[in-house]
N, C-alpha and C. Protein backbone atom coordinates (compact mmCIF):
# COMPACT_ATOMS: atom_id res chain seq x y z
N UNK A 1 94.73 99.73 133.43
CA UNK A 1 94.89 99.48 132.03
C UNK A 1 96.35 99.09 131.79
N UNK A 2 96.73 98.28 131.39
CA UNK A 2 98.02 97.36 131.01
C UNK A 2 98.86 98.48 129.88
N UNK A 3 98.14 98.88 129.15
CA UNK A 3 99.13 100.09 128.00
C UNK A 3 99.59 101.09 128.98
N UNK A 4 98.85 101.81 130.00
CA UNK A 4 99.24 103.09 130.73
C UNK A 4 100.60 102.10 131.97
N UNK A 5 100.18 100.92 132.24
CA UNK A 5 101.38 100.35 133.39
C UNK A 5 102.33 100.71 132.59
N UNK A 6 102.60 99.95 131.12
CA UNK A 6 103.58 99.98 130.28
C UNK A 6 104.39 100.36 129.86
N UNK A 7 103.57 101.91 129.46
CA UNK A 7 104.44 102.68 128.71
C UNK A 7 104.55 104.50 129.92
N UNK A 8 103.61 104.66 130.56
CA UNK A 8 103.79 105.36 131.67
C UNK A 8 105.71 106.09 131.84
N UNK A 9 106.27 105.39 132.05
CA UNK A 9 107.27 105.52 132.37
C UNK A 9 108.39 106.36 130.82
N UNK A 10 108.09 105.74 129.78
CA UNK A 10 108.71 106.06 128.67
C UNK A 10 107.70 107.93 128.00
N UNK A 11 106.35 107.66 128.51
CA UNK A 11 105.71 109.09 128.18
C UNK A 11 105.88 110.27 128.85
N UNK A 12 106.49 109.53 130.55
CA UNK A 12 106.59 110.60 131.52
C UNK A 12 107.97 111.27 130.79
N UNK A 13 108.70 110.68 130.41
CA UNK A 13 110.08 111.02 129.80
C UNK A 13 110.17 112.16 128.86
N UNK A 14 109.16 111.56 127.85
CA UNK A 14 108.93 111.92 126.69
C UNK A 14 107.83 113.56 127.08
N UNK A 15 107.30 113.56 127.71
CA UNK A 15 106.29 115.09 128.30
C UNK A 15 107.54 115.80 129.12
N UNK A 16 108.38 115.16 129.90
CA UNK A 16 109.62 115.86 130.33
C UNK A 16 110.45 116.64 129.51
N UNK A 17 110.49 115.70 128.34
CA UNK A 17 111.47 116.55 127.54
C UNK A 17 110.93 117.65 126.81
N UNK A 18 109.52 117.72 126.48
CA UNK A 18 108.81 118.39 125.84
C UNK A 18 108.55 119.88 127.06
N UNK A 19 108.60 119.51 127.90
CA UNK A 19 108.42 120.75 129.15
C UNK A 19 109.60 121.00 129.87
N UNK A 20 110.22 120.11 130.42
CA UNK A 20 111.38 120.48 130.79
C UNK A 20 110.99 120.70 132.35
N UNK A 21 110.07 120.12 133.07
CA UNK A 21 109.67 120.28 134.55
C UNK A 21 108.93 118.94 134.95
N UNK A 22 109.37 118.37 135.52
CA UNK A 22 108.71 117.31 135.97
C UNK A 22 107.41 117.13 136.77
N UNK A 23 107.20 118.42 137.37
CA UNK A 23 105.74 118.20 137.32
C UNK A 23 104.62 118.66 136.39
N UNK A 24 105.00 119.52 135.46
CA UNK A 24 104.40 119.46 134.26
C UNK A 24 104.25 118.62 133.84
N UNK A 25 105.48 118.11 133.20
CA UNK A 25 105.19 116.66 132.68
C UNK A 25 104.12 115.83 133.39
N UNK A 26 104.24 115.60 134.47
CA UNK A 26 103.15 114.60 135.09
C UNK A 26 102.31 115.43 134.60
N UNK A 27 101.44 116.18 134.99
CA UNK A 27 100.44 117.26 134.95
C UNK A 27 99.93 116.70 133.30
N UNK A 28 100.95 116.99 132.16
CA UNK A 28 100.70 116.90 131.19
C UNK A 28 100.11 115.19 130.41
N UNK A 29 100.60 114.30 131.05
CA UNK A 29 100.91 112.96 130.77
C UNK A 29 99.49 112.40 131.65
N UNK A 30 99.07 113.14 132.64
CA UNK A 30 97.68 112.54 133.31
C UNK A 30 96.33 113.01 132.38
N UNK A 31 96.82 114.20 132.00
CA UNK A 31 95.65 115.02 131.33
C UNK A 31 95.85 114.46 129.84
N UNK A 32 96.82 113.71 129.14
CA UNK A 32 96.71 113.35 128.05
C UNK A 32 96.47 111.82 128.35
N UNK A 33 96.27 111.31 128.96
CA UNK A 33 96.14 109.99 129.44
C UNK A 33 94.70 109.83 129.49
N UNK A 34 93.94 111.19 130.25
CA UNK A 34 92.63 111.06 130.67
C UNK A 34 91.72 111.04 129.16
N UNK A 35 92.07 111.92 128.25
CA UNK A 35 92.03 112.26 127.00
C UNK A 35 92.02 110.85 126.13
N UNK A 36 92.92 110.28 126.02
CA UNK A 36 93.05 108.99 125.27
C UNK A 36 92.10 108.10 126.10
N UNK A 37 91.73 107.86 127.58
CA UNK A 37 91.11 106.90 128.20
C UNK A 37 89.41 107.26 127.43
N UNK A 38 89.49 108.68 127.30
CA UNK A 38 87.76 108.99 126.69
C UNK A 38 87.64 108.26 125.44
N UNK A 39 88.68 108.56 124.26
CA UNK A 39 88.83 107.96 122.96
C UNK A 39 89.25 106.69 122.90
N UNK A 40 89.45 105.83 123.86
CA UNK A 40 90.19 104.77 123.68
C UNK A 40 89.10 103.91 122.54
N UNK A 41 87.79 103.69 122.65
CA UNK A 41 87.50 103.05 121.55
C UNK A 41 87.89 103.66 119.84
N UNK A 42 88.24 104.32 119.84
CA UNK A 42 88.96 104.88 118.24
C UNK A 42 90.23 104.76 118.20
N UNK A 43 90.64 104.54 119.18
CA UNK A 43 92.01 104.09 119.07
C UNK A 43 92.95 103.44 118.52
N UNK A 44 92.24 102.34 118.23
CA UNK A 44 92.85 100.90 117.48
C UNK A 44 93.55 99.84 118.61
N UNK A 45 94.33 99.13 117.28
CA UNK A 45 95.39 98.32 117.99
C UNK A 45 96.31 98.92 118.26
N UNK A 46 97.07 99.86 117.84
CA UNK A 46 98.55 100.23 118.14
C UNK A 46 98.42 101.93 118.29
N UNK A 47 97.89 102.17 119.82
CA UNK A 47 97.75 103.23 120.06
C UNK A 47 99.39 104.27 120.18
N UNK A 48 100.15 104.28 120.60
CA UNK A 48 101.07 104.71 120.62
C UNK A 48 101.00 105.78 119.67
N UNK A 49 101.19 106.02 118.05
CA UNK A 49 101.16 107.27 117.58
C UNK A 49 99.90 107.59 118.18
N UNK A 50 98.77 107.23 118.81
CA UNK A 50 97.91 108.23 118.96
C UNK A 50 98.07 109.01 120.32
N UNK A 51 98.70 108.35 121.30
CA UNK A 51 98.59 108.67 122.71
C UNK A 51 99.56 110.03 122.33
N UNK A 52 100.82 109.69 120.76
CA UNK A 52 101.86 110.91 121.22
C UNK A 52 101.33 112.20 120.73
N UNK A 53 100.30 111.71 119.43
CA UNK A 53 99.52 112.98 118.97
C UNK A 53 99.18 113.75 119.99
N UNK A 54 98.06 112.71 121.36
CA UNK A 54 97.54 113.55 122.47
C UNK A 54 98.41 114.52 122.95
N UNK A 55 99.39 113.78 123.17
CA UNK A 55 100.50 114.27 124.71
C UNK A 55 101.17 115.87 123.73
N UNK A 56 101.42 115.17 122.11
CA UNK A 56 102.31 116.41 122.00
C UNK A 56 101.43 117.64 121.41
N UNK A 57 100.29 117.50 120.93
CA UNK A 57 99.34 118.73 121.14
C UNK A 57 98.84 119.17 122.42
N UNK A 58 98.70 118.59 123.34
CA UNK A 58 98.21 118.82 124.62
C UNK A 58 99.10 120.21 125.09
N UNK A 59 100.35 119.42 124.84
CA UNK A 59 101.55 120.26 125.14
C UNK A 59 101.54 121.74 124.57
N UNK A 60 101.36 121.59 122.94
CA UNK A 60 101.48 122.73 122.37
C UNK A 60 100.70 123.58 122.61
N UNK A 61 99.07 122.97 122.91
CA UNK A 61 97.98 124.06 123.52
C UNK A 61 98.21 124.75 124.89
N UNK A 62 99.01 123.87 125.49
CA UNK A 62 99.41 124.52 127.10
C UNK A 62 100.18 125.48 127.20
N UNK A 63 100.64 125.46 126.25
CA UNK A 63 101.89 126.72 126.06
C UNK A 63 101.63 127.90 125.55
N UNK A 64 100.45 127.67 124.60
CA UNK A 64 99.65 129.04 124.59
C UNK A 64 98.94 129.67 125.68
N UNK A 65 98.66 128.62 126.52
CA UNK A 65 97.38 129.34 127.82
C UNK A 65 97.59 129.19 129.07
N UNK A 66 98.85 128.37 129.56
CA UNK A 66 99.14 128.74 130.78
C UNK A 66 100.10 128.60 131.31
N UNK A 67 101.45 129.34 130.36
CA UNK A 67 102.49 129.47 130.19
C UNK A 67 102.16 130.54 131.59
N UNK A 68 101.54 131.62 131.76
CA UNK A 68 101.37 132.93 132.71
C UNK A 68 100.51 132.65 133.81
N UNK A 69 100.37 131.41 134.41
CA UNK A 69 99.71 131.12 135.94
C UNK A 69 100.36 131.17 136.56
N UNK A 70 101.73 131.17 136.40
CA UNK A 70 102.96 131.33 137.71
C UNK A 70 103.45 133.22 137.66
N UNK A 71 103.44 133.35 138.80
CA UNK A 71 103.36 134.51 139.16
C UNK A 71 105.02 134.90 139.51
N UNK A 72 105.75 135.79 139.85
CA UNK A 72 106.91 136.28 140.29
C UNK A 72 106.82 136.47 141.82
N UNK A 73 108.13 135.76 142.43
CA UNK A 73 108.13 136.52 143.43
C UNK A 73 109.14 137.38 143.96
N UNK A 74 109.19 137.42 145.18
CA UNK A 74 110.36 139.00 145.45
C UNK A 74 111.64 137.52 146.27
N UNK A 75 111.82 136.28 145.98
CA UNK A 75 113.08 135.33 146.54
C UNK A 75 112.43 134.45 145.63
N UNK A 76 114.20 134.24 145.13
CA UNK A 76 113.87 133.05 144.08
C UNK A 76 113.38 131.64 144.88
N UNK A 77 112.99 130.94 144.11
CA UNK A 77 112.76 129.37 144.98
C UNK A 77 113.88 128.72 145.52
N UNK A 78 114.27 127.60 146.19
CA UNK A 78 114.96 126.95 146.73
C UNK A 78 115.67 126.49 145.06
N UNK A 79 116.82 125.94 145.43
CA UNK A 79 117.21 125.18 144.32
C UNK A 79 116.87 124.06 144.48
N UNK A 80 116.79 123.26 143.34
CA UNK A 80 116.52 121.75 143.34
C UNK A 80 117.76 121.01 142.96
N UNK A 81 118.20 119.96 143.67
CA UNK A 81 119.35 119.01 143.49
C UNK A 81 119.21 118.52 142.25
N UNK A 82 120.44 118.20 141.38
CA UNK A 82 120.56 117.72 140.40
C UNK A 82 119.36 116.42 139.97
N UNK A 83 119.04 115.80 139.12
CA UNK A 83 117.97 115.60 138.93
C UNK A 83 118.87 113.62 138.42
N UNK A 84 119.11 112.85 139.82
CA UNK A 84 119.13 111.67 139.20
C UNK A 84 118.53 110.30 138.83
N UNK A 85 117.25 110.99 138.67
CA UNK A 85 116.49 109.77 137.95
C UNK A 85 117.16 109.36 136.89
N UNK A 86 117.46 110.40 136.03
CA UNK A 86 117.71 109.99 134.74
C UNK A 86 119.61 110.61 134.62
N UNK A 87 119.76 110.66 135.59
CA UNK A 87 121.33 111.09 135.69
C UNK A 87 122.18 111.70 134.87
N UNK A 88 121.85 112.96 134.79
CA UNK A 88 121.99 113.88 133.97
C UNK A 88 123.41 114.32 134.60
N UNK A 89 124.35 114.69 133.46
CA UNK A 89 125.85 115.52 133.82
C UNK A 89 125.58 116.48 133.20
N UNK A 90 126.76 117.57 133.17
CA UNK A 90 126.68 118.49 133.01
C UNK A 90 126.67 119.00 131.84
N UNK A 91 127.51 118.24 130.81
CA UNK A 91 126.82 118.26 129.22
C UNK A 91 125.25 118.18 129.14
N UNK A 92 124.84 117.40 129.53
CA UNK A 92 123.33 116.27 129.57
C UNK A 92 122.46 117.69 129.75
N UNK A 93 122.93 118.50 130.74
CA UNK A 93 122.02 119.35 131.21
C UNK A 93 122.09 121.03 130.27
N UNK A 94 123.63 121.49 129.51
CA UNK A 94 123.77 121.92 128.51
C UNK A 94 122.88 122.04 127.67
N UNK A 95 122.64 120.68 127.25
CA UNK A 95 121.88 120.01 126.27
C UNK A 95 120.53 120.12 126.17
N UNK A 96 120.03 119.96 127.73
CA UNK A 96 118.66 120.17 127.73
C UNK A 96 118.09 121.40 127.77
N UNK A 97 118.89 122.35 128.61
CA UNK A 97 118.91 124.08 128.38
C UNK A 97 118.74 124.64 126.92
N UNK A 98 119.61 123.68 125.64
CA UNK A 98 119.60 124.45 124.71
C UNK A 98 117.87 123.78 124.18
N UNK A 99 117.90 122.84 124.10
CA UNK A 99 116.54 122.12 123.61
C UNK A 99 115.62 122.80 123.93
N UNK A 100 115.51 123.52 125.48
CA UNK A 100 114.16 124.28 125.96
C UNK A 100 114.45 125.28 125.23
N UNK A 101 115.34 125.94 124.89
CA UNK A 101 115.73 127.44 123.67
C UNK A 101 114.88 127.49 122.49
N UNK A 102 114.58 126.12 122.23
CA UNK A 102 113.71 126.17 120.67
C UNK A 102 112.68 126.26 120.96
N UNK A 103 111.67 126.94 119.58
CA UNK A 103 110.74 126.74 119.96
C UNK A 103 109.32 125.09 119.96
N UNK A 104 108.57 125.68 120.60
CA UNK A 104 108.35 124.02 120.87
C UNK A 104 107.87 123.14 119.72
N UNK A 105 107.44 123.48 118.78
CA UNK A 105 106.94 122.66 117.79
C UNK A 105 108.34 122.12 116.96
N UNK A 106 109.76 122.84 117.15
CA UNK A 106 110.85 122.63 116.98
C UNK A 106 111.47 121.49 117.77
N UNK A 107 111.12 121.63 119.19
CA UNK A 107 111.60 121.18 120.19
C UNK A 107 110.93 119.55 120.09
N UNK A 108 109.64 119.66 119.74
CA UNK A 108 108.20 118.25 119.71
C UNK A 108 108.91 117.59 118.46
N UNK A 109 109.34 118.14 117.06
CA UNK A 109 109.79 117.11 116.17
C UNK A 109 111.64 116.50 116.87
N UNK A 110 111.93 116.88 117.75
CA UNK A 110 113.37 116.25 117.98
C UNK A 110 113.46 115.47 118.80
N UNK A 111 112.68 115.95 119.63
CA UNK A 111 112.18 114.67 120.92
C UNK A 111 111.62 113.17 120.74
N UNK A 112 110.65 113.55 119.04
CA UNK A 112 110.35 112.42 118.83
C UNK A 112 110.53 111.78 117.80
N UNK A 113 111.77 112.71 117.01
CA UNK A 113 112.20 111.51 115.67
C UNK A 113 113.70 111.52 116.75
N UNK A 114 114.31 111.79 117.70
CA UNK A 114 115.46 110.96 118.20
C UNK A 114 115.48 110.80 119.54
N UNK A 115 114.91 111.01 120.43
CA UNK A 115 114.29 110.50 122.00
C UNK A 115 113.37 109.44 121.16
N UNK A 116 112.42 109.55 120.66
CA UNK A 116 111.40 108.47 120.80
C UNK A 116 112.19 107.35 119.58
N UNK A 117 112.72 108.04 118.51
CA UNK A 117 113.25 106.94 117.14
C UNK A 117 112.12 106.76 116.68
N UNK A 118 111.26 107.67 116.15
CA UNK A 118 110.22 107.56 115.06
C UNK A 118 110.61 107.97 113.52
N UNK A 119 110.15 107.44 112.49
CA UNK A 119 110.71 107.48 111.44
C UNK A 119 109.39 109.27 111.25
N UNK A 120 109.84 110.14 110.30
CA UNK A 120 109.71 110.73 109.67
C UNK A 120 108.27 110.89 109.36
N UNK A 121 107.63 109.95 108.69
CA UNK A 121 105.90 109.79 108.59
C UNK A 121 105.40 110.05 109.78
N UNK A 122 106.09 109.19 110.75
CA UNK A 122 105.56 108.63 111.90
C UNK A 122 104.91 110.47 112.80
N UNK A 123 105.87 111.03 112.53
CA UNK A 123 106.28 112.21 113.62
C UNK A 123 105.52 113.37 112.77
N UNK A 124 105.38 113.22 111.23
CA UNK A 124 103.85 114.00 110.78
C UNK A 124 102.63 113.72 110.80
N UNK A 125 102.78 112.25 110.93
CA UNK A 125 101.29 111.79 111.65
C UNK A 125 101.10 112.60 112.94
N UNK A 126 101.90 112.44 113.94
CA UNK A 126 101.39 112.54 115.14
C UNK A 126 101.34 114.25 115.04
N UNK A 127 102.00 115.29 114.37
CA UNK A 127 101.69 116.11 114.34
C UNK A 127 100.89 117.24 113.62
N UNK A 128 100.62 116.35 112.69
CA UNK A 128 99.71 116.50 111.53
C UNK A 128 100.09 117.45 110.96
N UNK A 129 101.20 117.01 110.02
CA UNK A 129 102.13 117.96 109.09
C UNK A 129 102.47 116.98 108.29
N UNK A 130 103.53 117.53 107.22
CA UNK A 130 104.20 116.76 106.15
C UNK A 130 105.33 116.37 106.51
N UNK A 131 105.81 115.58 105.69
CA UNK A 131 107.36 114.75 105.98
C UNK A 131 108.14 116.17 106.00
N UNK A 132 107.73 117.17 104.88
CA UNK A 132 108.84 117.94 104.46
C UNK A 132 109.05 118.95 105.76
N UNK A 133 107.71 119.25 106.52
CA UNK A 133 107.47 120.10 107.58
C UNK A 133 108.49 119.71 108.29
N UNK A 134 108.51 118.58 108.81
CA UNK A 134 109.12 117.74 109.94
C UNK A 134 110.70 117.79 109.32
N UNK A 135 111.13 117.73 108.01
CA UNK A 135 112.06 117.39 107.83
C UNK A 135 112.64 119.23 107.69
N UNK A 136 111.82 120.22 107.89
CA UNK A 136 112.57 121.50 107.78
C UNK A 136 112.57 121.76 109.25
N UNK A 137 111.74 121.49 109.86
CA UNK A 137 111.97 121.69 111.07
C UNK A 137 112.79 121.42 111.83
N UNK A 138 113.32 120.02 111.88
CA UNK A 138 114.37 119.11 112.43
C UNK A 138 115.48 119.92 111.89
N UNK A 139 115.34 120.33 110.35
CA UNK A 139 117.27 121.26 110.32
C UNK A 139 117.01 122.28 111.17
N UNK A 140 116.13 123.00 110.94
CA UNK A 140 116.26 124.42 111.64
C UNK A 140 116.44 124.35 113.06
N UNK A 141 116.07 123.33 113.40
CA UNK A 141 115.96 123.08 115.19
C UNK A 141 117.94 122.76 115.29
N UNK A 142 118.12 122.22 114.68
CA UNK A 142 119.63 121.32 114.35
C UNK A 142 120.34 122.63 113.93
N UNK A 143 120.31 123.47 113.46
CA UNK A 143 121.16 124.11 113.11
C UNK A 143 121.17 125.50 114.27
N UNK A 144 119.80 125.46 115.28
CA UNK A 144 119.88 126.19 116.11
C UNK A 144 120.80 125.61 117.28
N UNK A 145 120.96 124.41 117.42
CA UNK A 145 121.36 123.73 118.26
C UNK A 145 123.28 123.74 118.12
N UNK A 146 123.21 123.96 116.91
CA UNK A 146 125.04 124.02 116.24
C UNK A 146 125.33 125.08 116.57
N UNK A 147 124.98 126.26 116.78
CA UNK A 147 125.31 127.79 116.98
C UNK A 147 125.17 128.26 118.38
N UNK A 148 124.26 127.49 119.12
CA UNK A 148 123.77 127.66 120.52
C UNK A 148 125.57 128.06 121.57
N UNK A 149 125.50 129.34 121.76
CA UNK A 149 126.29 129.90 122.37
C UNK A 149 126.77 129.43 123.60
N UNK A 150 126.07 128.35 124.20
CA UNK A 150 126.12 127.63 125.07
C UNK A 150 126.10 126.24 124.97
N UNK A 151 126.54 126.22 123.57
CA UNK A 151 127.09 124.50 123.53
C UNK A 151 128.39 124.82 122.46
N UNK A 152 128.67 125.69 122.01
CA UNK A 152 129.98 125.86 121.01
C UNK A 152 130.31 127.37 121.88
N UNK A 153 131.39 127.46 121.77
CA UNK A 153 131.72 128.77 122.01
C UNK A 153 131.66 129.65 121.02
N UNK A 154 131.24 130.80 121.33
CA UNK A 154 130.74 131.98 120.99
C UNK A 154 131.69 132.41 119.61
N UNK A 155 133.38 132.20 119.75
CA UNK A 155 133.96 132.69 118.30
C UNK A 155 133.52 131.83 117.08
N UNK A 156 133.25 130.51 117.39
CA UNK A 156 132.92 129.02 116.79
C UNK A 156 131.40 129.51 115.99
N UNK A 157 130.99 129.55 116.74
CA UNK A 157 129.39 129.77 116.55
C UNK A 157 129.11 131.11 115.63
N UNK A 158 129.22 132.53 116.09
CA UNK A 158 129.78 133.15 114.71
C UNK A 158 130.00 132.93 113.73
N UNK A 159 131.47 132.03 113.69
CA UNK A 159 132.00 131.68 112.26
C UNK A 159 130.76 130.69 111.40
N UNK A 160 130.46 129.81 112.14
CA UNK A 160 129.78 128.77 111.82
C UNK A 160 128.39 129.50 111.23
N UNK A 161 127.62 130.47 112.10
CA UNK A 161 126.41 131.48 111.87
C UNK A 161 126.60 132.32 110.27
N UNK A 162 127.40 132.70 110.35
CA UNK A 162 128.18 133.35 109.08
C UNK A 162 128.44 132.40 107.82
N UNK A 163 128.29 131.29 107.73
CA UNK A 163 128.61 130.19 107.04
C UNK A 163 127.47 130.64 106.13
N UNK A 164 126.53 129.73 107.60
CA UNK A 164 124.55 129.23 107.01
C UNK A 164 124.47 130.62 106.39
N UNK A 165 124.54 131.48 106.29
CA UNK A 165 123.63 132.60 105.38
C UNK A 165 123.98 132.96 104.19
């Protein structure tokens, strides 16, 4: 299918940022793929908000139910080398630490009104909420992100915490 060659690459991104593991993401992006291939006749012409509806509920349901299939063990895993597909520094990766901090329906409106550049409607369509939802969410996510103890320092963040209330 010519839409999945296409855009494949920009969704794997986009389920990355939403999980924060790259094989999730795949995991997530095949199973929302398979999903849209069933519906594709309701689809329309300009599937895109629909594929992100799939991908970013897919997401949100996964996180209720199998967040707890990975088990603990007694040695941590190997580490994994810095990650340069997408060539991440050490801000870059700051950044993405604090993003996984929110929670995800927090995390799903930021990814895709400024990773993806969807306008506002666009991003309550796909999540089936209101502009205003999306637009309280995005501060609250934003203002978690200003205080994040690990992107301002800790006296900063205080002061700043002490402000908002």
């Amino acid at each position: 299918m010519a839409y999945v060659e296409a855009r494949s690459p920009r969704l794997l991104r986009t389920a990355y940022l939403l999980c924060r593991d790259w094989a999730q993401a795949e995991d997530l992006l095949q199973t929302t793929l398979v999903r849209v291939w069933r519906a594709w006749g309701r689809v329309g012409e300009h599937p895109d908000a629909y594929v992100s509806r799939v991908l970013v509920n897919t997401h949100l349901s996964w996180r209720s139910r199998f967040w707890r299939r990975e088990l603990p063990t007694e040695a941590p895993p190997e580490t994994v080398a810095p990650d340069d597909e997408i060539g991440m520094t050490d801000e870059r990766a700051v950044l993405w630490a604090a993003l996984g901090r929110l929670p995800p329906r927090q995390r799903a409106v930021l990814v895709l009104r400024f990773f993806e550049d969807l306008p506002e409607s666009s991003v309550a369509e796909i999540l089936n909420c209101s502009i205003g939802t999306v637009k309280s969410q995005s501060s609250k996510a934003l203002a978690k992100l200003r205080i994040d103890p690990e992107i301002m320092p800790p006296t900063v963040a205080s002061r700043v915490e002490g402000e908002l209330r």
